[in-house]
C-alpha atoms as a PDB file:
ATOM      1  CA  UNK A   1     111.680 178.970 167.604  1.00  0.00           C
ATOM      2  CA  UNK A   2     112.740 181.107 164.599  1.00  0.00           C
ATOM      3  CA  UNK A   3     111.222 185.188 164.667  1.00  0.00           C
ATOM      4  CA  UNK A   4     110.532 186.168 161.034  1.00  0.00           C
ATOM      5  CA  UNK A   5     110.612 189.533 162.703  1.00  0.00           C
ATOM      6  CA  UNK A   6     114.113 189.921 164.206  1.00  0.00           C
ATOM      7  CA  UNK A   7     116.118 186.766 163.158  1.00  0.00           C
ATOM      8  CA  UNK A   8     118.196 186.284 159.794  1.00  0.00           C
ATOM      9  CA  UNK A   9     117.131 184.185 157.832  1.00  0.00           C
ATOM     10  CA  UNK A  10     119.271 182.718 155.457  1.00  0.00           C
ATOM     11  CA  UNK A  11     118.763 179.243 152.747  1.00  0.00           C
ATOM     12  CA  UNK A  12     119.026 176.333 154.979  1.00  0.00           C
ATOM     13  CA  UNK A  13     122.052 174.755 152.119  1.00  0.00           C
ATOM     14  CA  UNK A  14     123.900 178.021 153.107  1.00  0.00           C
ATOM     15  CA  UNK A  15     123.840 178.432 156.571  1.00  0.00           C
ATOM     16  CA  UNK A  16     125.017 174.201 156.579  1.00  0.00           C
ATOM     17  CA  UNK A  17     127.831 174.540 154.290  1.00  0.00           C
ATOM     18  CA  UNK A  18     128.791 177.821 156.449  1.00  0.00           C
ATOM     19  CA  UNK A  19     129.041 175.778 159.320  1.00  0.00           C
ATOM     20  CA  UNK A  20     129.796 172.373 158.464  1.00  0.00           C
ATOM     21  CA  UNK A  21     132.432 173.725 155.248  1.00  0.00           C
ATOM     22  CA  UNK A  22     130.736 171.176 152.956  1.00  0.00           C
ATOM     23  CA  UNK A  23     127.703 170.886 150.995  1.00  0.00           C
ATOM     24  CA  UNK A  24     124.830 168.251 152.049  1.00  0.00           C
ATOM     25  CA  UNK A  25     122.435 166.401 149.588  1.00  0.00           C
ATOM     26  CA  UNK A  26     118.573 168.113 149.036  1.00  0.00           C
ATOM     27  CA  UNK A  27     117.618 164.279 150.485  1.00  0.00           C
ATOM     28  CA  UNK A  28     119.631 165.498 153.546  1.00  0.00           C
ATOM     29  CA  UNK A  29     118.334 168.659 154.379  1.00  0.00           C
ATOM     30  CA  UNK A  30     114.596 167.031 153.734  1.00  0.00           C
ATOM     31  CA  UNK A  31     115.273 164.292 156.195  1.00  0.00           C
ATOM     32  CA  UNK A  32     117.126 166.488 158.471  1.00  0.00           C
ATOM     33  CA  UNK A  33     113.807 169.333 158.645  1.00  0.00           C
ATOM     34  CA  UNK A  34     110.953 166.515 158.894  1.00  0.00           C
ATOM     35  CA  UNK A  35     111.993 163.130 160.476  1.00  0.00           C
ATOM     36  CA  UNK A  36     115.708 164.757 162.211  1.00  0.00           C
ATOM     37  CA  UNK A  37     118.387 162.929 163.812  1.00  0.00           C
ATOM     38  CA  UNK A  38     117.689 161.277 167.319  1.00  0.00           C
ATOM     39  CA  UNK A  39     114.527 163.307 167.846  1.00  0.00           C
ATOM     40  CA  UNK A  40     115.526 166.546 167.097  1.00  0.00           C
ATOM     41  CA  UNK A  41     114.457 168.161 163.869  1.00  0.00           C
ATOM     42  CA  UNK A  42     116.136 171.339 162.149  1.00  0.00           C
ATOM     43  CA  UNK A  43     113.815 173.962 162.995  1.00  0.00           C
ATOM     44  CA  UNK A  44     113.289 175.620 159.338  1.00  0.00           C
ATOM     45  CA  UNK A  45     110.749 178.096 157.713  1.00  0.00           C
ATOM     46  CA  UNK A  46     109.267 178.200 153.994  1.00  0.00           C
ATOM     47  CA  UNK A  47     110.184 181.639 152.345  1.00  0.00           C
ATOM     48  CA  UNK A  48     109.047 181.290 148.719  1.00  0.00           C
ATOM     49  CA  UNK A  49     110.344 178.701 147.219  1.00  0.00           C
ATOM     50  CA  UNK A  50     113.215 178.170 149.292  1.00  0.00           C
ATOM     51  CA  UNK A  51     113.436 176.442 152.966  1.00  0.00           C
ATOM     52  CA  UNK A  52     115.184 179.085 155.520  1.00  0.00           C
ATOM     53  CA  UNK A  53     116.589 178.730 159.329  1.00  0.00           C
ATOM     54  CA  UNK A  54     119.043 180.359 161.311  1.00  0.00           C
ATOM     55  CA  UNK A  55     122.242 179.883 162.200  1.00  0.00           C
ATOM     56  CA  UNK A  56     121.603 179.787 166.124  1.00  0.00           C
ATOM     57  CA  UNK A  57     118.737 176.939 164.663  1.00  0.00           C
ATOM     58  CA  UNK A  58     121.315 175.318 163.154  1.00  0.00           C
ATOM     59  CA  UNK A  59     123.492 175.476 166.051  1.00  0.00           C
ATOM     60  CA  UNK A  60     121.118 173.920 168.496  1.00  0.00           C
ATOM     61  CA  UNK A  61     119.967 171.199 166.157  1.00  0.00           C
ATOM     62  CA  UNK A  62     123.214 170.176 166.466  1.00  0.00           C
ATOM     63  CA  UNK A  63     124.004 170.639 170.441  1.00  0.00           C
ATOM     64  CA  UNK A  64     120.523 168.719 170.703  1.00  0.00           C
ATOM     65  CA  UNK A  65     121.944 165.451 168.030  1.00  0.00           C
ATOM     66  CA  UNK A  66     125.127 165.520 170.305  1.00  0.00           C
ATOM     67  CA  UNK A  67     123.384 165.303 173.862  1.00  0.00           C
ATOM     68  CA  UNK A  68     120.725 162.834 172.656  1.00  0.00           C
ATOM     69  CA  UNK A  69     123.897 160.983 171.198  1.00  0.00           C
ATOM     70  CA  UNK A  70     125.350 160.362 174.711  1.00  0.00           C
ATOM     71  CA  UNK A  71     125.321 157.163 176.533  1.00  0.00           C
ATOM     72  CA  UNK A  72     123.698 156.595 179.568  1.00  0.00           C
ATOM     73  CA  UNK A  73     125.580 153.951 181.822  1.00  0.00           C
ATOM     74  CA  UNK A  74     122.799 151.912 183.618  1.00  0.00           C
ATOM     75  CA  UNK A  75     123.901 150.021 187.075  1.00  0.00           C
ATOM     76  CA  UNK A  76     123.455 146.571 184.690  1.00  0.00           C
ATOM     77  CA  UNK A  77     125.630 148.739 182.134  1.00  0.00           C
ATOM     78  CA  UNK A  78     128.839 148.602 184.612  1.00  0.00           C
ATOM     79  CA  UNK A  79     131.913 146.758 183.506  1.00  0.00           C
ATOM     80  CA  UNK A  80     131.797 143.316 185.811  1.00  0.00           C
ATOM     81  CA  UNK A  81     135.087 142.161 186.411  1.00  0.00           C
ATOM     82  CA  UNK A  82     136.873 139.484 184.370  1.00  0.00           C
ATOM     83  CA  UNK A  83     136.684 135.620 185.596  1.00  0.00           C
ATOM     84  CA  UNK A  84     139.663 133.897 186.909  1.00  0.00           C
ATOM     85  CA  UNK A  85     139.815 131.597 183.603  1.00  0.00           C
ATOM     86  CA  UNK A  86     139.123 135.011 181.474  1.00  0.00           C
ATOM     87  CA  UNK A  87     142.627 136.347 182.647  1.00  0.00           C
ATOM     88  CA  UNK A  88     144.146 133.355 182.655  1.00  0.00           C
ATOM     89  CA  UNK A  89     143.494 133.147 179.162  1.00  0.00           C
ATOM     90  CA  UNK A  90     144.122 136.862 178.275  1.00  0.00           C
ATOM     91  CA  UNK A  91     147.440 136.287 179.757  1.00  0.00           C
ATOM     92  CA  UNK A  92     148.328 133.752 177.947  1.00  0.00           C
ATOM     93  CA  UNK A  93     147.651 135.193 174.937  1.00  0.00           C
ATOM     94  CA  UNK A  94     150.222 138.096 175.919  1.00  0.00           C
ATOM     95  CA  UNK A  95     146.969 140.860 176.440  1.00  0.00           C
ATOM     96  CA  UNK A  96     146.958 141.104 180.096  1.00  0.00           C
END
């Protein structure tokens, strides 16, 4: 959660082209602060007329995209192994 008090606060286009080294869309940052990525929102404040976060906000929005982002290998998820005919035919095409 951001503190008004202690953090700094700095324009939410800033503190993403600090990071990131490129510029991102006004759409972006919208999308990005009320429906997020995965779940996760960018956790931002209104200051005036201008939307602020942090750059420790910033930094877990993204650790939170990137562990939401992994896969999760279910026991049905497992690799089965190849059929007799499969190989037969992989081999034959030179892949095996």
């Amino acid at each position: 959660m951001i503190d008004t008090a202690t953090d700094n606060l700095l324009p939410v286009a800033d503190v993403i082209r600090q990071r990131l080294g490129r510029r991102v869309g006004p759409a972006t940052i919208w999308r990005w602060r009320l429906k997020g990525i995965n779940g996760e929102k960018l956790q931002c404040i209104r200051c005036g007329a201008r939307w602020m976060t942090t750059v420790a906000a910033f930094g877990e929005f993204l650790r939170a995209q990137t562990a939401n982002c992994q896969p999760v290998l279910l026991d049905s998820d497992a690799p089965t192994e190849r059929s007799d005919a499969t190989k037969r035919k992989l081999a034959a095409a030179g892949l095996l």
